[in-house]
Protein backbone atom coordinates (compact mmCIF):
# COMPACT_ATOMS: atom_id res chain seq x y z
CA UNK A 1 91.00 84.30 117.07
CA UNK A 2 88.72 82.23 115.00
CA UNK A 3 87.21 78.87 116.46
CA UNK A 4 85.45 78.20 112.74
CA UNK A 5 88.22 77.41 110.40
CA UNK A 6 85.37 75.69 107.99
CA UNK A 7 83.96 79.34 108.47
CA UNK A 8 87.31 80.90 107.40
CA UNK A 9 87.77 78.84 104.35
CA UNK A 10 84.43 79.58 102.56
CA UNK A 11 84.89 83.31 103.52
CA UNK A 12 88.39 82.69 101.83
CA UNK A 13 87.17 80.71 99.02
CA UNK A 14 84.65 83.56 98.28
CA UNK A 15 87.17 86.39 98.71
CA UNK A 16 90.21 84.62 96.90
CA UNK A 17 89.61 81.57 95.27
CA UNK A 18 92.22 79.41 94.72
CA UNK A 19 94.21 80.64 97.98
CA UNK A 20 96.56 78.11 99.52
CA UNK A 21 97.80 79.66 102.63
CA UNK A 22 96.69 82.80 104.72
CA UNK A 23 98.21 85.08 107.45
CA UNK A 24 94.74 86.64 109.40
CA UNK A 25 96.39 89.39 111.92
CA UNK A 26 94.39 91.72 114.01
CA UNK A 27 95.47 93.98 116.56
CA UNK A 28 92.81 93.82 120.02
CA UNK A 29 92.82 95.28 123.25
CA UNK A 30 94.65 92.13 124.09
CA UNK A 31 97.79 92.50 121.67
CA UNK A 32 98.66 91.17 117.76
CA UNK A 33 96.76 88.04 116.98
CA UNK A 34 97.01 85.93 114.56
CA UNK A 35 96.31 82.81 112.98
CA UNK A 36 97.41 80.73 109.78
CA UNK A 37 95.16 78.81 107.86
CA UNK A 38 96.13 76.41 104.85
CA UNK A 39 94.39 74.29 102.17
CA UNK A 40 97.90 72.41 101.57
CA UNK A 41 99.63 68.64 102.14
CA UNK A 42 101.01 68.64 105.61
CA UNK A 43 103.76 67.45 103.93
CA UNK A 44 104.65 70.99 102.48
CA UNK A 45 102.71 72.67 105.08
CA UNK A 46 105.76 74.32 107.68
CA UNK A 47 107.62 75.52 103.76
CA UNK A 48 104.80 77.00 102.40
CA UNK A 49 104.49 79.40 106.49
CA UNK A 50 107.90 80.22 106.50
CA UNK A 51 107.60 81.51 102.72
CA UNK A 52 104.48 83.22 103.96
CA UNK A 53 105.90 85.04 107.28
CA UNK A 54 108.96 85.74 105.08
CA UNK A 55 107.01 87.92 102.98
CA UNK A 56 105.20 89.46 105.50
CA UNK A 57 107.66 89.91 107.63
CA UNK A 58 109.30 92.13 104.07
CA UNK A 59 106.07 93.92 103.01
CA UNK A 60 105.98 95.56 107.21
CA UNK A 61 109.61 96.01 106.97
CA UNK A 62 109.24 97.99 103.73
CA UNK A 63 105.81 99.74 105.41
CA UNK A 64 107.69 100.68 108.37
CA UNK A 65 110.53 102.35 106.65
CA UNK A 66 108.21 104.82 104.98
CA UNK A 67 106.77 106.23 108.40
CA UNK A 68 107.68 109.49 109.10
CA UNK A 69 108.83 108.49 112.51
CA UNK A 70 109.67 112.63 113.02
CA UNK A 71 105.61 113.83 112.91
CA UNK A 72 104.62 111.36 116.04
């Protein structure tokens, strides 16, 4: 998606200071991109993603429940 990640970040830091991680998703011509970018220790680096795709993985759950599947 994004070859700039030093791009990313100051657009982050500007938006959200203080983020840690980020989920960037976009849906193109080509499909569902995304890509993950993180101000955190390696060491707690693959943690910190699952915890993130957990929740997002909820909050579209929770979105998808309240379509009204019936009107499309």
């Amino acid at each position: 998606m994004n070859n700039n990640p030093d791009l990313v970040h100051k657009c982050l830091d500007t938006i959200t200071p203080g983020w840690q991680a980020v989920l960037v998703a976009t849906v193109t011509e080509d499909g569902f991109e995304y890509d993950v970018f993180n101000k955190m220790d390696d060491e707690h680096f693959q943690e910190n993603l699952a915890v993130l795709l957990a929740l997002v993985a909820k909050k579209s759950m929770q979105e998808l429940e309240e379509i009204d599947w019936t009107n499309n």
